[in-house]
C-alpha atoms as a PDB file:
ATOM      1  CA  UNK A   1     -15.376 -11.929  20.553  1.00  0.00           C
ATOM      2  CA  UNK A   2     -13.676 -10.488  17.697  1.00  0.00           C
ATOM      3  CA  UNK A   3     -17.050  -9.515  15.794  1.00  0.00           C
ATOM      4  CA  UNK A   4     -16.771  -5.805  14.538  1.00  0.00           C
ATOM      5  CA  UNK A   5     -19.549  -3.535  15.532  1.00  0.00           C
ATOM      6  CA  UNK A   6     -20.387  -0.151  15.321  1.00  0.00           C
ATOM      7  CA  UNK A   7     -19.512   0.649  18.269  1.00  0.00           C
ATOM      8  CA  UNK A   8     -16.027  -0.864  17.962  1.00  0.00           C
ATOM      9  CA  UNK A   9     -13.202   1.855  18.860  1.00  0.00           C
ATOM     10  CA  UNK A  10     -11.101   0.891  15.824  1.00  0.00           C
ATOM     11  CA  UNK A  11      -7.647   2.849  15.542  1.00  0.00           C
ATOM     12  CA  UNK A  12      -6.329   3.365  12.007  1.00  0.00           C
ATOM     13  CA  UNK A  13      -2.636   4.180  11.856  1.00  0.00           C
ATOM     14  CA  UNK A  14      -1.802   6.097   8.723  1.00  0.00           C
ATOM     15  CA  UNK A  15      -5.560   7.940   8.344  1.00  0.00           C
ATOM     16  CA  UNK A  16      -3.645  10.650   6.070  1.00  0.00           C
ATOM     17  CA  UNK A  17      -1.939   8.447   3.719  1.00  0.00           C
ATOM     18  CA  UNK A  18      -3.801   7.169   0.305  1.00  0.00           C
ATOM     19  CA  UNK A  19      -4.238   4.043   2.165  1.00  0.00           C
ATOM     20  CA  UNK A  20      -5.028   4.818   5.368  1.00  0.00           C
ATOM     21  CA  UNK A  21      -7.418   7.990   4.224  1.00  0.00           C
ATOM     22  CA  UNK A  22      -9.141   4.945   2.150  1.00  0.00           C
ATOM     23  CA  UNK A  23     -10.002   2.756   4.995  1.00  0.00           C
ATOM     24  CA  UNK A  24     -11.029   5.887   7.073  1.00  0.00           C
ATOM     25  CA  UNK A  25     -13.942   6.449   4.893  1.00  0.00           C
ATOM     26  CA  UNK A  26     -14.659   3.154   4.256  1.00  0.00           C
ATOM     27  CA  UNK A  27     -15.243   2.041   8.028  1.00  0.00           C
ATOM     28  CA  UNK A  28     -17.053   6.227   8.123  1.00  0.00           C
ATOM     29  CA  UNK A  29     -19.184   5.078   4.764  1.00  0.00           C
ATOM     30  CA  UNK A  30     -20.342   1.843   6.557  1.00  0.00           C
ATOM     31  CA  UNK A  31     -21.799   3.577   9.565  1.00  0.00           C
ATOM     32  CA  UNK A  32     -18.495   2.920  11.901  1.00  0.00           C
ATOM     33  CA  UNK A  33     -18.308   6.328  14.520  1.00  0.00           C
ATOM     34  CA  UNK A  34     -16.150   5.267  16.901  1.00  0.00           C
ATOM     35  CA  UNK A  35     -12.517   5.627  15.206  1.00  0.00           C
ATOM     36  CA  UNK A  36      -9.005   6.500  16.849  1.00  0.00           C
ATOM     37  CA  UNK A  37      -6.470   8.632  14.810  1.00  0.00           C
ATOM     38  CA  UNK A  38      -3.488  11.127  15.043  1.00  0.00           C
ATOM     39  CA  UNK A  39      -1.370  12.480  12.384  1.00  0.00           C
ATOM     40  CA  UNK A  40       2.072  11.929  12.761  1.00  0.00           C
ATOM     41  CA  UNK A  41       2.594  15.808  14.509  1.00  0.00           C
ATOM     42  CA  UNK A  42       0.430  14.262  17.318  1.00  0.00           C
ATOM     43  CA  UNK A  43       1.837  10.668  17.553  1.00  0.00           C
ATOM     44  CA  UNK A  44       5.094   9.389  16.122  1.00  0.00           C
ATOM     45  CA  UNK A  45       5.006   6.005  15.735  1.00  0.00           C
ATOM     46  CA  UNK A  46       8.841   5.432  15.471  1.00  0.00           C
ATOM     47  CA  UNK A  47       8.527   6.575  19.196  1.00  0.00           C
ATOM     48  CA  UNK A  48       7.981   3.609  21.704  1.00  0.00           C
ATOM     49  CA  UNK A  49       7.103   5.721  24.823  1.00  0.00           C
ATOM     50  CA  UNK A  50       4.183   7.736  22.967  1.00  0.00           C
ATOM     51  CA  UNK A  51       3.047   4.481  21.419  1.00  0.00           C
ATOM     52  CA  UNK A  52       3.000   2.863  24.540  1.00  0.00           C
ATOM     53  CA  UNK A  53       1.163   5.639  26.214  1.00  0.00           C
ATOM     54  CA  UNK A  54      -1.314   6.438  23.290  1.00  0.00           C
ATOM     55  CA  UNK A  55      -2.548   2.283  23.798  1.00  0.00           C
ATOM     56  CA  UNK A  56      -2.767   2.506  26.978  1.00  0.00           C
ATOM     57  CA  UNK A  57      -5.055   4.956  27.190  1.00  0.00           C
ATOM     58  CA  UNK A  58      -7.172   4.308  23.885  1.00  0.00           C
ATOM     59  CA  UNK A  59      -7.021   0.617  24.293  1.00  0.00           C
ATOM     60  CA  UNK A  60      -8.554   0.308  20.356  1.00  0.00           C
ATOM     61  CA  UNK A  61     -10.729  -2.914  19.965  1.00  0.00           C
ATOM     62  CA  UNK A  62      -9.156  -3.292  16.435  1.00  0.00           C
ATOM     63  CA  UNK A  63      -6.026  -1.940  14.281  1.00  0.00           C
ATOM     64  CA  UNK A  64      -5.911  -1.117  10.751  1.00  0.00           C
ATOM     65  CA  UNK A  65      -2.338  -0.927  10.298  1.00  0.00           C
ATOM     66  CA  UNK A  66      -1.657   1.496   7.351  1.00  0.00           C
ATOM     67  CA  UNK A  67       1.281   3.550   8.627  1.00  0.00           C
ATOM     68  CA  UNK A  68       4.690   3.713   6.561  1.00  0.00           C
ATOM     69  CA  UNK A  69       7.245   5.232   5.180  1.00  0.00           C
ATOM     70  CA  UNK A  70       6.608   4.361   1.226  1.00  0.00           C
ATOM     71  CA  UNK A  71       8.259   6.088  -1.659  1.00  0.00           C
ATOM     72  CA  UNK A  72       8.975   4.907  -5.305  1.00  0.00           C
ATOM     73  CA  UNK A  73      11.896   3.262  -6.726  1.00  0.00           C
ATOM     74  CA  UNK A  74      14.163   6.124  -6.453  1.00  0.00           C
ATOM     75  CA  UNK A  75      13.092   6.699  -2.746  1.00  0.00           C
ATOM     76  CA  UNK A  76      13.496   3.339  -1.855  1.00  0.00           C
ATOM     77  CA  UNK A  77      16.987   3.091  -3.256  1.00  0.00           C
ATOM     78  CA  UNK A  78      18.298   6.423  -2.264  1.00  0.00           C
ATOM     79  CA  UNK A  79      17.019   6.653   1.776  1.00  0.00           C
ATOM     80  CA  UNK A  80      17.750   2.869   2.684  1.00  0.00           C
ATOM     81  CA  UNK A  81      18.281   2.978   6.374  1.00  0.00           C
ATOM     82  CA  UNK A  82      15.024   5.342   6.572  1.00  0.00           C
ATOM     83  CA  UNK A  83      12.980   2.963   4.534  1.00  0.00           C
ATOM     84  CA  UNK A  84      14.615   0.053   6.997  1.00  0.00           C
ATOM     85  CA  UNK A  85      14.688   1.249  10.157  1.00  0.00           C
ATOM     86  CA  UNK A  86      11.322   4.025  10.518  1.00  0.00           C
ATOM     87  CA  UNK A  87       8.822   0.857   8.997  1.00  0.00           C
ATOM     88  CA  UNK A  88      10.113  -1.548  11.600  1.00  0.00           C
ATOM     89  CA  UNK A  89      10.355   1.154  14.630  1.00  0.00           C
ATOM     90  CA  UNK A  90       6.645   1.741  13.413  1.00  0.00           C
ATOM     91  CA  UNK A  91       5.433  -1.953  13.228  1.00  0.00           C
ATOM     92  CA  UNK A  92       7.330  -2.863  15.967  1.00  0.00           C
ATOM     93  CA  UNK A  93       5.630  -0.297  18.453  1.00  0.00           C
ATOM     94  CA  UNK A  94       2.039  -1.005  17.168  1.00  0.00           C
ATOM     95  CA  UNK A  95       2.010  -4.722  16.792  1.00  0.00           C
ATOM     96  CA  UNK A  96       3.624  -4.926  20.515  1.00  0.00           C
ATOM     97  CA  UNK A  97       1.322  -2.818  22.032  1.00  0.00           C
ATOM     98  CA  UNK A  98      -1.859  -4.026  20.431  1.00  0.00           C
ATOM     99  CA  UNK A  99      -0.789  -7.672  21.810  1.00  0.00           C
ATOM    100  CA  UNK A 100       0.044  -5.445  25.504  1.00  0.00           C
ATOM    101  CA  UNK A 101      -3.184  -3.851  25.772  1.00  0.00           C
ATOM    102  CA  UNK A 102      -5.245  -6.966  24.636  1.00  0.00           C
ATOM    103  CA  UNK A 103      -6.363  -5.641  21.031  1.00  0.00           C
ATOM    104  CA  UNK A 104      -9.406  -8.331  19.590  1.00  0.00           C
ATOM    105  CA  UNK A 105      -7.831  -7.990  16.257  1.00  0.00           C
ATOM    106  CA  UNK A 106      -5.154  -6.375  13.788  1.00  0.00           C
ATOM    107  CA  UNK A 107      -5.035  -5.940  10.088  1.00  0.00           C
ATOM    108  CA  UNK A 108      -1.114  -5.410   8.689  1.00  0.00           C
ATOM    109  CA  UNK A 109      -0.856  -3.975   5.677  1.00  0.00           C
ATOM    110  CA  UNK A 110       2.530  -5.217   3.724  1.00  0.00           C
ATOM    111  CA  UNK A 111       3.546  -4.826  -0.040  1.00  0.00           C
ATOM    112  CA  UNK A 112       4.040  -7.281  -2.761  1.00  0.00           C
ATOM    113  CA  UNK A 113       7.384  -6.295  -2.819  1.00  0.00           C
ATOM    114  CA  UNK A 114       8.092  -9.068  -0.218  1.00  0.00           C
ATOM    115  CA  UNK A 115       7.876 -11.463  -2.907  1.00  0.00           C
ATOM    116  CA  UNK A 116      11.745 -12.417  -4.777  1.00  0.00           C
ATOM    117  CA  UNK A 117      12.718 -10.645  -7.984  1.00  0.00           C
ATOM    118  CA  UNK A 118      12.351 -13.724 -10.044  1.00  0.00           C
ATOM    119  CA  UNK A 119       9.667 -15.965  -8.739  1.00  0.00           C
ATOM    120  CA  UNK A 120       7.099 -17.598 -10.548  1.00  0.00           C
ATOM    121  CA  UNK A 121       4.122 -15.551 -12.350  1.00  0.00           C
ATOM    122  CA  UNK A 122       1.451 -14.832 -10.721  1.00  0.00           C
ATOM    123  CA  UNK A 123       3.004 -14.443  -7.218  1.00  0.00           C
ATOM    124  CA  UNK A 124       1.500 -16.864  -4.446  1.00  0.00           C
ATOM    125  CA  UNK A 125       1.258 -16.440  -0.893  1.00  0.00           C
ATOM    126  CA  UNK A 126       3.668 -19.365  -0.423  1.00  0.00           C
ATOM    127  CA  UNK A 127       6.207 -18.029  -2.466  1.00  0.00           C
ATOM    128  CA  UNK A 128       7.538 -15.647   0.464  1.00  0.00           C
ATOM    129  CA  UNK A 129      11.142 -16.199   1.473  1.00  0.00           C
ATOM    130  CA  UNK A 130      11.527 -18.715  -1.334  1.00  0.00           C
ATOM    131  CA  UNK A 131      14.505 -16.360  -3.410  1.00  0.00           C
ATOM    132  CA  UNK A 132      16.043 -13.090  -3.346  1.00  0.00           C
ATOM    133  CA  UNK A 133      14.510  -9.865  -3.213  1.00  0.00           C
ATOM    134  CA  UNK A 134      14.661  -7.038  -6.104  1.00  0.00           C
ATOM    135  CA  UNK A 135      17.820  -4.706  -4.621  1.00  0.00           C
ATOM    136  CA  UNK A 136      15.846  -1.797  -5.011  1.00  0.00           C
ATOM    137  CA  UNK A 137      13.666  -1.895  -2.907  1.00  0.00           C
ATOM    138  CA  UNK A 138      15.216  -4.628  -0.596  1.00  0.00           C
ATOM    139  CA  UNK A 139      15.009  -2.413   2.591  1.00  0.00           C
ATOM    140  CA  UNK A 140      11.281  -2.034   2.358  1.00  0.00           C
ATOM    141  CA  UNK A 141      10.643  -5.238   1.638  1.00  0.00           C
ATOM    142  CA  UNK A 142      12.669  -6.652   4.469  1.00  0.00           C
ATOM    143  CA  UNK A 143      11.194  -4.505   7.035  1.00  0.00           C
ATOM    144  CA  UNK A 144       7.455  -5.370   5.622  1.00  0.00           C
ATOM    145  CA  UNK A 145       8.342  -9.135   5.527  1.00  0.00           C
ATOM    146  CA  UNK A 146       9.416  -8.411   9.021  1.00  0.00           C
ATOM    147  CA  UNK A 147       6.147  -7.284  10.257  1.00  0.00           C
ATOM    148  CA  UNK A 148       4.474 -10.437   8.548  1.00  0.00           C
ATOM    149  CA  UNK A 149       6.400 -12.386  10.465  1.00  0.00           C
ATOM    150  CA  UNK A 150       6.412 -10.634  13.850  1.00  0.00           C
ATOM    151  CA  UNK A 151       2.238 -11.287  13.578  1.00  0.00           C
ATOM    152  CA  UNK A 152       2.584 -14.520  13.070  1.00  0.00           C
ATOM    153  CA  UNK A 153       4.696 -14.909  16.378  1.00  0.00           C
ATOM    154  CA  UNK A 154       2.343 -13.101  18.457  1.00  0.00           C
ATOM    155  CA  UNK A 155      -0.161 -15.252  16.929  1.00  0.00           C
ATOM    156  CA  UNK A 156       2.070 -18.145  17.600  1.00  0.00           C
ATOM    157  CA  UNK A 157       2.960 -17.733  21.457  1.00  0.00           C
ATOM    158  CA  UNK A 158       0.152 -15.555  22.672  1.00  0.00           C
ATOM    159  CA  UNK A 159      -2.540 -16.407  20.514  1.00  0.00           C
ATOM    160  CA  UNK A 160      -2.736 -12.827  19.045  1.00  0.00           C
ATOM    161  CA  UNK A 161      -5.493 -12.544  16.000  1.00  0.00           C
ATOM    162  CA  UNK A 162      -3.266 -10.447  14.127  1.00  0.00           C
ATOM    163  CA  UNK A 163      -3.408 -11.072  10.130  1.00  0.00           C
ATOM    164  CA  UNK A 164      -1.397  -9.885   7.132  1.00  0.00           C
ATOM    165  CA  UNK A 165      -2.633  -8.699   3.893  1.00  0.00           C
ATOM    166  CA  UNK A 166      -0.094  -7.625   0.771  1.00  0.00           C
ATOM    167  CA  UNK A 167      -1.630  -5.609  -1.341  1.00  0.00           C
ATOM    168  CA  UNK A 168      -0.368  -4.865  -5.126  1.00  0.00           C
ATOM    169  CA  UNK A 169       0.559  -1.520  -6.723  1.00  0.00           C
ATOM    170  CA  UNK A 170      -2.157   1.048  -5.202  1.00  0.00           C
ATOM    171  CA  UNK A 171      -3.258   4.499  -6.812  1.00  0.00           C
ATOM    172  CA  UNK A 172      -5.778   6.899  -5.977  1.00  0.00           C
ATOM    173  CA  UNK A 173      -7.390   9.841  -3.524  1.00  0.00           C
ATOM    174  CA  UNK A 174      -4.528  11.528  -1.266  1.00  0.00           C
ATOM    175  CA  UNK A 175      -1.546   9.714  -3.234  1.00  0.00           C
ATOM    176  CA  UNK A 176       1.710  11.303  -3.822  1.00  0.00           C
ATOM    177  CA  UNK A 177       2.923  12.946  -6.830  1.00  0.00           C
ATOM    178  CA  UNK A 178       5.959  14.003  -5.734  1.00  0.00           C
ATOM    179  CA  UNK A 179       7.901  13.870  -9.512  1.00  0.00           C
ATOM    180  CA  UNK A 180      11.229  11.377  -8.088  1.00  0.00           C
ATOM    181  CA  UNK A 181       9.527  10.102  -4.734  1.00  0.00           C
ATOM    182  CA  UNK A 182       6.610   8.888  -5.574  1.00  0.00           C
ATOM    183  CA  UNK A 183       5.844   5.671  -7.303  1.00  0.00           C
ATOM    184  CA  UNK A 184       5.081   5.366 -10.935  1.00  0.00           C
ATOM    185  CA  UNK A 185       1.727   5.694 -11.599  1.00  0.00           C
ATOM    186  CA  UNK A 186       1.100   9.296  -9.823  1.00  0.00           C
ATOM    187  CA  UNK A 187       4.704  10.187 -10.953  1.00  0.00           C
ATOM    188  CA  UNK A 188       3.558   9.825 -14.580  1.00  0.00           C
ATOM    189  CA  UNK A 189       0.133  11.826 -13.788  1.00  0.00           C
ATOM    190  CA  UNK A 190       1.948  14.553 -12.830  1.00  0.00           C
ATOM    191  CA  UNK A 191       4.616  14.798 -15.215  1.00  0.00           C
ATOM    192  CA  UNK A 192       2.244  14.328 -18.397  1.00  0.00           C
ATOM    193  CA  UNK A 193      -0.006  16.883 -16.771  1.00  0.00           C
ATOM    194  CA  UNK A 194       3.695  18.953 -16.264  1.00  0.00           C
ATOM    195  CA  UNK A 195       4.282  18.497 -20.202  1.00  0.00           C
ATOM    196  CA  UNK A 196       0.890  19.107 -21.748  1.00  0.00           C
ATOM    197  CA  UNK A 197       0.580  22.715 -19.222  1.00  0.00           C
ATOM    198  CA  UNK A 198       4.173  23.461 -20.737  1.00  0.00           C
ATOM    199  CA  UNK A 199       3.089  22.279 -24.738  1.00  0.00           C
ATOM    200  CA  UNK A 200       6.372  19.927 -24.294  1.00  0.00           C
ATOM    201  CA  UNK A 201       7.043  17.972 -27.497  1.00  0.00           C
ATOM    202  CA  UNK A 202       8.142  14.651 -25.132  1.00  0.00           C
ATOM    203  CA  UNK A 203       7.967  12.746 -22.139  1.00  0.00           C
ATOM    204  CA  UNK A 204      10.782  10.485 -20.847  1.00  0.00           C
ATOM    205  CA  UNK A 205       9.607   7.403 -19.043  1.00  0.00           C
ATOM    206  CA  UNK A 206      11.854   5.720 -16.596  1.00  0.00           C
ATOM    207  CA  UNK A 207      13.255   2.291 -17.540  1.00  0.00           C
ATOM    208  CA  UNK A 208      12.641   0.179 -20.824  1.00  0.00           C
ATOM    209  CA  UNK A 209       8.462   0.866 -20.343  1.00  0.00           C
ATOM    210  CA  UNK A 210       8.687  -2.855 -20.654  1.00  0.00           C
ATOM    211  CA  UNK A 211       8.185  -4.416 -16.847  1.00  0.00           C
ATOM    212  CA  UNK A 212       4.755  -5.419 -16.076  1.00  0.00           C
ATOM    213  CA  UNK A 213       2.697  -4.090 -13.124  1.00  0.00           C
ATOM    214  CA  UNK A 214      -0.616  -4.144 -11.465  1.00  0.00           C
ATOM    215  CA  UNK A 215      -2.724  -1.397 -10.030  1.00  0.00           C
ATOM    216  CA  UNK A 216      -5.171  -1.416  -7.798  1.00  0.00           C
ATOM    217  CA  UNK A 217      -7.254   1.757  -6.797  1.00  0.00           C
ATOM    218  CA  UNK A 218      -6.576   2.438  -3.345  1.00  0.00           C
ATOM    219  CA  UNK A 219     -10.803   2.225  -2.337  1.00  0.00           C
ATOM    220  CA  UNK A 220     -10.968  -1.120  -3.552  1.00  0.00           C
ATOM    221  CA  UNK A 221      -7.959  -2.017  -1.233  1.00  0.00           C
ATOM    222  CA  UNK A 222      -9.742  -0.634   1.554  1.00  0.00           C
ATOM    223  CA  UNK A 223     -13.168  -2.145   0.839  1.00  0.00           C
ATOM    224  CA  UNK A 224     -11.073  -5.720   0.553  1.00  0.00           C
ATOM    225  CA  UNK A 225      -9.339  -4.418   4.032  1.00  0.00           C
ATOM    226  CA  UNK A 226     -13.193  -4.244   5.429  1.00  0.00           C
ATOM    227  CA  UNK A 227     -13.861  -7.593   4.089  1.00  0.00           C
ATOM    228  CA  UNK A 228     -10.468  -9.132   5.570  1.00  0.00           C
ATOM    229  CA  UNK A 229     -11.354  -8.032   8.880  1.00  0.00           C
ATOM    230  CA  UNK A 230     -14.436  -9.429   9.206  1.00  0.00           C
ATOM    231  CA  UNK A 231     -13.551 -12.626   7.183  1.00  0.00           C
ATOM    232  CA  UNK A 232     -10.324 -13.287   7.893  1.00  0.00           C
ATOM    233  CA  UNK A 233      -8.586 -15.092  10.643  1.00  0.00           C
ATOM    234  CA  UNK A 234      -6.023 -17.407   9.150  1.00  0.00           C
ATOM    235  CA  UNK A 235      -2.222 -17.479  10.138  1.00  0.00           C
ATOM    236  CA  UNK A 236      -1.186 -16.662   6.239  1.00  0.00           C
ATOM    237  CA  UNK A 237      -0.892 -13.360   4.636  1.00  0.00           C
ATOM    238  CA  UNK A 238      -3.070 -13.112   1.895  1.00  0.00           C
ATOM    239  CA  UNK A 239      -3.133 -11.126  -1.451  1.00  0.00           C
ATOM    240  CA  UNK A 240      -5.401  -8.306  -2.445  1.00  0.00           C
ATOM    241  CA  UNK A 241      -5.359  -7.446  -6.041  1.00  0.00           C
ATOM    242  CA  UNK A 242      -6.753  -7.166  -9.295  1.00  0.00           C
ATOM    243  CA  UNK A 243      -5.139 -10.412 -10.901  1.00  0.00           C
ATOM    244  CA  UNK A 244      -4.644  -8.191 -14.301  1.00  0.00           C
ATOM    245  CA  UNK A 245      -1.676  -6.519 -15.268  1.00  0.00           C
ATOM    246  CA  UNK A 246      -0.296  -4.506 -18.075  1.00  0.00           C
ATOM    247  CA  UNK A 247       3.715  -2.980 -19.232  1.00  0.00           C
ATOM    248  CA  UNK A 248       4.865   0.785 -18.196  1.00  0.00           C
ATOM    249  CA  UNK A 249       4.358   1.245 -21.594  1.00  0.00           C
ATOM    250  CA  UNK A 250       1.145   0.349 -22.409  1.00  0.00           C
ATOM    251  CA  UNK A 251       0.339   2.425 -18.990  1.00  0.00           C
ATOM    252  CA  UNK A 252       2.146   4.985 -19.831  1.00  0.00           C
ATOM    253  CA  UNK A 253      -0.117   5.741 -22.693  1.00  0.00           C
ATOM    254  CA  UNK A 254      -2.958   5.409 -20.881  1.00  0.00           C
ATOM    255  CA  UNK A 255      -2.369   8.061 -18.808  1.00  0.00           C
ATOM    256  CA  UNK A 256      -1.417  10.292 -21.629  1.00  0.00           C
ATOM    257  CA  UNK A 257      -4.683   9.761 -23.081  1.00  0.00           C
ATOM    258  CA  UNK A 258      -6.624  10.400 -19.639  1.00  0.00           C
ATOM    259  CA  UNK A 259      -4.280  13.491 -19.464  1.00  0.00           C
ATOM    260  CA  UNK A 260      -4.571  14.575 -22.728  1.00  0.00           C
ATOM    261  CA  UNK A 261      -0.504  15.103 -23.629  1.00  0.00           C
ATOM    262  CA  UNK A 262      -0.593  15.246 -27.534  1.00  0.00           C
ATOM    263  CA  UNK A 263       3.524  14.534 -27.740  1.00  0.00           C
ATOM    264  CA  UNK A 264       5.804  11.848 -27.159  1.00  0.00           C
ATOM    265  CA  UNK A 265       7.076   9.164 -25.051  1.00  0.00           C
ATOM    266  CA  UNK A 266      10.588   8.248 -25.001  1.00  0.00           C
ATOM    267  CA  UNK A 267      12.476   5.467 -22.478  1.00  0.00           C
ATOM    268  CA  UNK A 268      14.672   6.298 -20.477  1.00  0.00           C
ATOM    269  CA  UNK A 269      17.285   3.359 -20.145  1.00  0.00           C
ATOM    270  CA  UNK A 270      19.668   4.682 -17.995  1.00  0.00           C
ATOM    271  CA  UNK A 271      17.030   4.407 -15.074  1.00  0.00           C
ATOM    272  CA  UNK A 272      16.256   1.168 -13.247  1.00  0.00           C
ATOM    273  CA  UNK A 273      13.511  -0.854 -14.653  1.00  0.00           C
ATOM    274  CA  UNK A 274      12.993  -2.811 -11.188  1.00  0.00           C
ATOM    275  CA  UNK A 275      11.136  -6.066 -11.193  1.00  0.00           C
ATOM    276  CA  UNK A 276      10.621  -7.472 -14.295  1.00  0.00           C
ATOM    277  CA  UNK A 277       7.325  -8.428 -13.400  1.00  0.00           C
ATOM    278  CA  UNK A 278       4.693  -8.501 -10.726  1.00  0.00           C
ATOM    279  CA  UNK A 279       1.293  -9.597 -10.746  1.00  0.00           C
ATOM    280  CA  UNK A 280      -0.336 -11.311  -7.570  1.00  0.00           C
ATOM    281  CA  UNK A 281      -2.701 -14.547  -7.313  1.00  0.00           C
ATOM    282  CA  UNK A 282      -5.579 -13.403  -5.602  1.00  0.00           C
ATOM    283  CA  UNK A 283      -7.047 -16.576  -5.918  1.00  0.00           C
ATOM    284  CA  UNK A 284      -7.543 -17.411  -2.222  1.00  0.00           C
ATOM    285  CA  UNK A 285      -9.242 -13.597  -2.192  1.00  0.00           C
ATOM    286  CA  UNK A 286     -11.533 -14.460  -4.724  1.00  0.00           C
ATOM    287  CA  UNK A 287     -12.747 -17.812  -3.322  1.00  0.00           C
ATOM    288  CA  UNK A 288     -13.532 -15.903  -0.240  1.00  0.00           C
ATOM    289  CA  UNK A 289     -16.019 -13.694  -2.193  1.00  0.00           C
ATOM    290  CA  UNK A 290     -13.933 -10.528  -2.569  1.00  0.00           C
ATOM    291  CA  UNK A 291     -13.280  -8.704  -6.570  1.00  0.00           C
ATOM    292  CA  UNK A 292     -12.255  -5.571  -7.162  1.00  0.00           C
ATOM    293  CA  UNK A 293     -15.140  -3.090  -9.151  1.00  0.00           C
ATOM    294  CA  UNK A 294     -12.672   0.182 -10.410  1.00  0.00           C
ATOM    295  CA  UNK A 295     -11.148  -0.996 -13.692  1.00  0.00           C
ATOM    296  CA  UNK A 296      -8.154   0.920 -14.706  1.00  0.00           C
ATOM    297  CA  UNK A 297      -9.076   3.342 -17.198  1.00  0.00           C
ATOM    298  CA  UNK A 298     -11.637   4.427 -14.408  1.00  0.00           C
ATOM    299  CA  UNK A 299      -9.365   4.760 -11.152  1.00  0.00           C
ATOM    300  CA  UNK A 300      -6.976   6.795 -13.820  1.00  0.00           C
ATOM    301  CA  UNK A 301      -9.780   9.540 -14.141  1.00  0.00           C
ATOM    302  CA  UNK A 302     -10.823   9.670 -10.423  1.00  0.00           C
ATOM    303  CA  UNK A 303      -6.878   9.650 -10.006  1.00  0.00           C
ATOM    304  CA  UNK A 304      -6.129  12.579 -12.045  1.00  0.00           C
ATOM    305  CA  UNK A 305      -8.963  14.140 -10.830  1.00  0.00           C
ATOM    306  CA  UNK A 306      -7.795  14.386  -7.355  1.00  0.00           C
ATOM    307  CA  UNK A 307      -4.131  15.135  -8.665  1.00  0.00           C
ATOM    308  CA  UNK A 308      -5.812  18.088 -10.150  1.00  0.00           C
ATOM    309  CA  UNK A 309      -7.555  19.008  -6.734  1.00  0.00           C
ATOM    310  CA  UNK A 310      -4.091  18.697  -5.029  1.00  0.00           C
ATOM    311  CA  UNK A 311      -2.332  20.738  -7.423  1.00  0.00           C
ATOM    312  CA  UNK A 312      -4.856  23.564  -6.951  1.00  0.00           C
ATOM    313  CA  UNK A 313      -4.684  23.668  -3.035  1.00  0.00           C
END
């Protein structure tokens, strides 16, 4: 009943974003020709009437649920009620009406942000709700654990087969470099590429370069996504990353290198550092039979690549 096929009429929310552009060719790469999207000009998701409307008349088989607001540290902690209030208006409105119009199955995508500031290293799936959340970004990451939860209760009462994924910190095709919105890793692509253009002598980096991240190119997400919906039907969210992680720092200077800025690097400390660390278990990802294949000093060249593609255009 909830076997994807070819003919499937899957709708993918978010088709523009890096995410949501991802799965699109993913589920186009694999042969699937029977997709559903609109851009946000065509349906706004924060609306409930259009929502309602667009289900009922496209009735999807299955959701990829990719939409968001998203933004980097500075975003998150400067447009709170935004980040708050247009995520849940958006997962509220498609999670309802895939359970109205009788969707076979939905994919949500969430953000390991939902896990607390200090937990344990590497982050579990059980450790959600289990301490408090990094202030930051708390907005965000209420409204995403919010959507985790809300499949689980359609799951719950009406038997919904609606799962939750959380993947780590994505990069890649379509991302945003926007130089105080975006999130660190395109943020540093496009200030290094900035400097070098300009023969700058430095580079500040927000924060002490010393919190630890992972990265995940944003095709491998979407492959795992494609894997998760055909393989996937527990209750639980479950991770998708690499398992590997590395400091601001140390990334830093691998994007200088991939770049090719010849100054500096010097910390910023007056900026926010965030989470000290944040590296998933993707342990119950790997027993299923899923890896990531685009190491990081490969996704940063197809990365800067398409930042230089985006700049031209």
């Amino acid at each position: 009943m909830n076997e994807l096929k070819k003919i499937s009429k899957i709708y993918v929310a978010g088709h523009r974003g890096m995410v949501g552009s991802a799965i699109f060719r993913k589920l186009e790469n694999e042969g699937f020709s029977n997709l559903v999207v609109r851009s946000s000009s065509e349906l706004d998701l924060r609306n409930q009437a259009e929502v309602t409307d667009f289900f009922k008349k496209e009735k999807p088989d299955f959701v990829f649920l990719a939409a968001a607001k998203v933004g980097g540290i500075i975003a998150n902690n400067t447009y709170r009620a935004d980040f708050l209030y247009e995520n849940l208006a958006i997962q509220n409105n498609v999670i309802h009406n895939s359970y109205v119009t009788g969707v076979k199955k939905l994919l949500f995508l969430g953000s390991s942000c939902i896990y607390p500031k200090l937990a344990s290293q590497p982050l579990k799936e059980e450790y959600l709700l289990t301490g408090l959340l990094e202030y930051t970004n708390e907005p965000y990451a209420i409204a995403k654990i919010a959507g985790i939860k809300l499949c689980e209760a359609y799951r719950d009462q009406f038997g919904c087969n609606f799962i939750s994924v959380m993947p780590t910190n994505l990069y890649g095709y379509n991302d945003n470099y926007h130089p105080e919105n975006s999130h660190v890793l395109p943020a540093l692509l496009g200030r290094l590429h900035e400097a070098k253009m300009n023969k700058a002598a430095e580079v500040s980096i927000w924060g002490s370069g010393s919190p630890r991240r992972e990265f995940l190119f944003a095709d491998d997400l979407a492959d795992a996504c494609f894997f998760l919906m055909q393989n996937y039907n527990d209750t639980e969210l479950i991770n998708i990353g690499t398992g590997q992680d590395l400091t601001i720092g140390e990334l830093a200077h691998l994007v200088k290198e991939v770049v090719g800025f010849k100054g500096d690097l010097v910390y910023d400390f007056s900026k926010p550092d965030g989470t000290p660390r944040k590296l998933l278990d993707v342990t119950k990802l790997h027993n299923l039979g899923w890896k990531h294949t685009t190491f990081l000093e490969d996704g940063l060249k197809l990365a800067y690549a398409d930042y230089l593609r985006n700049r031209s255009n």
